[in-house]
Protein backbone atom coordinates (compact mmCIF):
# COMPACT_ATOMS: atom_id res chain seq x y z
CA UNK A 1 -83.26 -99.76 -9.21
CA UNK A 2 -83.54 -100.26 -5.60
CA UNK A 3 -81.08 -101.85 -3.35
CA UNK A 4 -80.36 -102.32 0.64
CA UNK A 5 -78.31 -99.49 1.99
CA UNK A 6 -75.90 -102.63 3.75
CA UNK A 7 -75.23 -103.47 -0.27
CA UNK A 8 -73.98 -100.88 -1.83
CA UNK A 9 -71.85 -99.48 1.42
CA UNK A 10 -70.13 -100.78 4.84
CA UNK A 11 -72.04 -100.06 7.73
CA UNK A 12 -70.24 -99.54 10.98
CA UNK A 13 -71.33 -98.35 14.55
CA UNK A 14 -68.84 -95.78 15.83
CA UNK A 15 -67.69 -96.66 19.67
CA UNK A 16 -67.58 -94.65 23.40
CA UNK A 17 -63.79 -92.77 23.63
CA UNK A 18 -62.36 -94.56 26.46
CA UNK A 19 -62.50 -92.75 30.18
CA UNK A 20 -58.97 -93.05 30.24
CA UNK A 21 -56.92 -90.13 30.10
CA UNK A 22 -54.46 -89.21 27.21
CA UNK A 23 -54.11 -90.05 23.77
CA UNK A 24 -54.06 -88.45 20.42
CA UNK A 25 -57.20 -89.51 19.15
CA UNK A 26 -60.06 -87.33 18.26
CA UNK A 27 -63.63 -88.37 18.28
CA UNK A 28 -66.58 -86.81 16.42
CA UNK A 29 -70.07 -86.56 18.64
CA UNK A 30 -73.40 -85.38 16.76
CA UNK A 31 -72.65 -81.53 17.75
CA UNK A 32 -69.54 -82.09 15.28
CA UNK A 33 -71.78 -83.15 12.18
CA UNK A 34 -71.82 -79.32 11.34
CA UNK A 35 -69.23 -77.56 9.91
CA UNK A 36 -67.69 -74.85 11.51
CA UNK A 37 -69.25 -75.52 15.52
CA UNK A 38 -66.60 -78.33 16.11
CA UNK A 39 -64.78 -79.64 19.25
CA UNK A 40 -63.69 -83.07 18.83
CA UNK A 41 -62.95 -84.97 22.14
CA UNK A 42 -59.34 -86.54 22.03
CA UNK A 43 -58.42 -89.67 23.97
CA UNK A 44 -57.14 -93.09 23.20
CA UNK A 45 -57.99 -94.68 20.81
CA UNK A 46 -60.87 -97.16 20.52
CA UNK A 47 -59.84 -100.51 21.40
CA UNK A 48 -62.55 -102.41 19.74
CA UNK A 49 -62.57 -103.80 16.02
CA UNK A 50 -64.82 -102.57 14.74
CA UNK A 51 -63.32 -98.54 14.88
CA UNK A 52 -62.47 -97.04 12.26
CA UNK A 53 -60.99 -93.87 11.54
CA UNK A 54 -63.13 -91.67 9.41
CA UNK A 55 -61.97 -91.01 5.58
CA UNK A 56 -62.45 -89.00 2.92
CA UNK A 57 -65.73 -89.33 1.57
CA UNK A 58 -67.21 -90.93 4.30
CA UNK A 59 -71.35 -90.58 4.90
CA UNK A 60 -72.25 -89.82 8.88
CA UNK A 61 -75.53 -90.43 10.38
CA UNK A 62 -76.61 -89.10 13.54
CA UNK A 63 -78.50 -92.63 15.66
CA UNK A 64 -80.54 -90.09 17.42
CA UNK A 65 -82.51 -86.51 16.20
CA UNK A 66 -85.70 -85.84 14.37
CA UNK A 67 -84.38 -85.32 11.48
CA UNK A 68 -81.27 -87.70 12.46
CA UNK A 69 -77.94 -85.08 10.92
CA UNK A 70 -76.28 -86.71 8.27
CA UNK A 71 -72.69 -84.92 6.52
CA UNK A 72 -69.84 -86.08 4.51
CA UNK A 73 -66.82 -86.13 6.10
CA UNK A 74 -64.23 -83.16 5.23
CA UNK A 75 -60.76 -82.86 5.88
CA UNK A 76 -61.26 -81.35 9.12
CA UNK A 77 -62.16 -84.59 10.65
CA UNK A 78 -60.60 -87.30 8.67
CA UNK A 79 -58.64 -89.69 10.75
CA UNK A 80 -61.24 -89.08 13.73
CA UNK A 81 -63.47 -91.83 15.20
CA UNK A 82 -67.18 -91.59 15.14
CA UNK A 83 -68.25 -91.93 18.95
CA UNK A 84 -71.12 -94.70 19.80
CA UNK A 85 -74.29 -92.35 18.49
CA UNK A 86 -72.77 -91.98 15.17
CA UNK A 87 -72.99 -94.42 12.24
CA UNK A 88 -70.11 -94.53 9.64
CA UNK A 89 -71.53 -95.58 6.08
CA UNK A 90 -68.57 -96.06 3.31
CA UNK A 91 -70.30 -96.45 0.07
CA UNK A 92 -68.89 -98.52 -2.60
CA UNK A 93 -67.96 -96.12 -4.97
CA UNK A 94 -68.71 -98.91 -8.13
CA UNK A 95 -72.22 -98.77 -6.84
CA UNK A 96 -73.28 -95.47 -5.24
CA UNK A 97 -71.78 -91.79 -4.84
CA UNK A 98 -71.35 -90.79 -1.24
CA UNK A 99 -73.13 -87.16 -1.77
CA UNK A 100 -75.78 -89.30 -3.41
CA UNK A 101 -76.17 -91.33 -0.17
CA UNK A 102 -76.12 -88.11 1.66
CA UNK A 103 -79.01 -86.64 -0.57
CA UNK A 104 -81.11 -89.69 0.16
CA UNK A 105 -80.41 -90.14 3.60
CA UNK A 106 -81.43 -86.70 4.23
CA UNK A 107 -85.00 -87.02 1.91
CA UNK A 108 -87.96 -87.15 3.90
CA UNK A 109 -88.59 -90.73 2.61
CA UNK A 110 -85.31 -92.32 4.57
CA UNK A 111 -85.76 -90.08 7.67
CA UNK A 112 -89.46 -91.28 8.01
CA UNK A 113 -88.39 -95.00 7.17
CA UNK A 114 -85.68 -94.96 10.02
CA UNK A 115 -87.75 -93.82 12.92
CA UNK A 116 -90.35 -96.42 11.97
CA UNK A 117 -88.52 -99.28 14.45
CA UNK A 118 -87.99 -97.04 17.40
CA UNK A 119 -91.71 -96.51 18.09
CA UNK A 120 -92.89 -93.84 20.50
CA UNK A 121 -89.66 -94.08 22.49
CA UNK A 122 -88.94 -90.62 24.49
CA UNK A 123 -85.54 -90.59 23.18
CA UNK A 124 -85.53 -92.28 19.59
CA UNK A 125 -82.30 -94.58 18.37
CA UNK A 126 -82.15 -95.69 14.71
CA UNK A 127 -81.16 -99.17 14.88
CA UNK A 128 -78.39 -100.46 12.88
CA UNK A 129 -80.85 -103.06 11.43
CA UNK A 130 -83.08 -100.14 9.77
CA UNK A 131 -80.35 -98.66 8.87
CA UNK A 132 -78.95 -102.06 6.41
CA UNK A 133 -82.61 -102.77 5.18
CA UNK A 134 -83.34 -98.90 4.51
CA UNK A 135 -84.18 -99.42 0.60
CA UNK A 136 -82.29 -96.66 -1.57
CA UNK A 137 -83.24 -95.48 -4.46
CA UNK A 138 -80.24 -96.30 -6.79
CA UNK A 139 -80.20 -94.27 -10.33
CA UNK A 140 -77.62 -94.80 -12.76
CA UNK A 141 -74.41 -93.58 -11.23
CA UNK A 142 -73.71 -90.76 -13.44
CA UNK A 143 -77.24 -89.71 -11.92
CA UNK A 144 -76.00 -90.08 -8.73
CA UNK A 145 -72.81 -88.28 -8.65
CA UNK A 146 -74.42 -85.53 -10.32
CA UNK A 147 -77.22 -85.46 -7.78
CA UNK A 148 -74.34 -85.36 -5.29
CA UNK A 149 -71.95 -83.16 -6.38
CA UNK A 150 -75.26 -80.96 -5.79
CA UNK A 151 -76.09 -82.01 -2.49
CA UNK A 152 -72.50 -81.07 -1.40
CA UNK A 153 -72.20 -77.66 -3.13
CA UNK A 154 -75.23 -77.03 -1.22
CA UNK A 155 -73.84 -77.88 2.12
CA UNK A 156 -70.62 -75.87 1.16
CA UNK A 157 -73.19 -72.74 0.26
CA UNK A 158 -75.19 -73.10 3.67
CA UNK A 159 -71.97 -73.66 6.20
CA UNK A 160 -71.01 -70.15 4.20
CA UNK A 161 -74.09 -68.25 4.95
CA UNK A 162 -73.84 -69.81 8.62
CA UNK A 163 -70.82 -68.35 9.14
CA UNK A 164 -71.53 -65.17 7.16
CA UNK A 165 -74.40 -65.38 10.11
CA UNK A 166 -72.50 -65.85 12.55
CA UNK A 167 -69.99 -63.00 11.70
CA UNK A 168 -73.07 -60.93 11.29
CA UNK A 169 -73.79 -61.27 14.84
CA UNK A 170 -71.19 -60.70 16.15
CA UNK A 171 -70.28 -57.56 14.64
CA UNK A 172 -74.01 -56.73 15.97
CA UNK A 173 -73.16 -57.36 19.22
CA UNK A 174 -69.57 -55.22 18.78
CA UNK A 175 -71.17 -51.99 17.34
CA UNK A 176 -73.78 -52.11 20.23
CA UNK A 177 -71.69 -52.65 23.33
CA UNK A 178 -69.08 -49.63 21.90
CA UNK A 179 -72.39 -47.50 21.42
CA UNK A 180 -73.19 -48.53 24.75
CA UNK A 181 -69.53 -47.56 26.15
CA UNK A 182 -69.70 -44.07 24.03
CA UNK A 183 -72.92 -43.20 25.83
């Protein structure tokens, strides 16, 4: 079965933090979509309607990148606000699993279908129109969380090995610069 992403989840735009000072809000930018290389940006919060805060479960999509970054949302930023290049999709959970959404969003197929609209632009947006009439794939939903729950272990396994990584380098760059001091 296919359906229209808009269908089977709420689409939202995420908004610009406010260049007034002070406030206990945190906002999520594109650099944030990966685990463990965060700085949310606090500030008021967003004064427009459509905000919301960002909850458990939730799918983010990058509006700009080839491929655009897409991630669930973990506890780390729940109760943030997605900042203006970020879309916020909630799925319905009676008709789709949110790691399932993730999987597809990621697939080759969706990427290539949402840079269709923004042409040759130098600095590509996906529009929030592709976005609601990106057709999804929908398999039975015990399919879906299955394919899911997969799609998020496998996250979990590479935000390990990026951090294995990064320990990796620096205890490189230790050894080396107390080999350098011994000599």
């Amino acid at each position: 079965m296919q359906a229209r992403l808009a269908d089977i989840a709420e689409l939202t735009m995420g908004s610009a933090p406010s260049s007034r000072t002070g406030g206990d809000a945190r906002f999520v930018q594109i650099k944030d979509l990966r685990p463990g290389r965060r700085s949310l940006v606090a500030g008021p919060a967003p004064a427009v309607d459509r905000a919301s805060p960002i909850q458990r479960g939730d799918v983010l999509l990058a509006a700009r990148g080839d491929p655009a970054p897409v991630a669930v949302a973990d506890e780390d930023i729940w109760g943030a606000f997605p900042t203006a290049d970020i879309y916020l999709i909630r799925a319905r959970p009676q008709m789709a699993d949110a790691g399932y959404v993730l999987a597809f969003l990621r697939s080759p197929k969706a990427q290539s279908a949402l840079r269709e609209p923004t042409g040759g632009t130098l600095l590509p947006r996906i529009s929030k129109k592709a976005l609601d009439e990106l057709e999804i794939e929908l398999p039975p939903l015990e399919r879906q969380r299955q394919i899911g729950a997969l799609a998020l272990l496998l996250d979990r396994r590479a935000a390990l090995l990026e951090r294995r990584l990064e320990a990796e380098r620096r205890w490189r760059d230790q050894l080396l610069n107390q080999l350098i001091q011994a000599s």
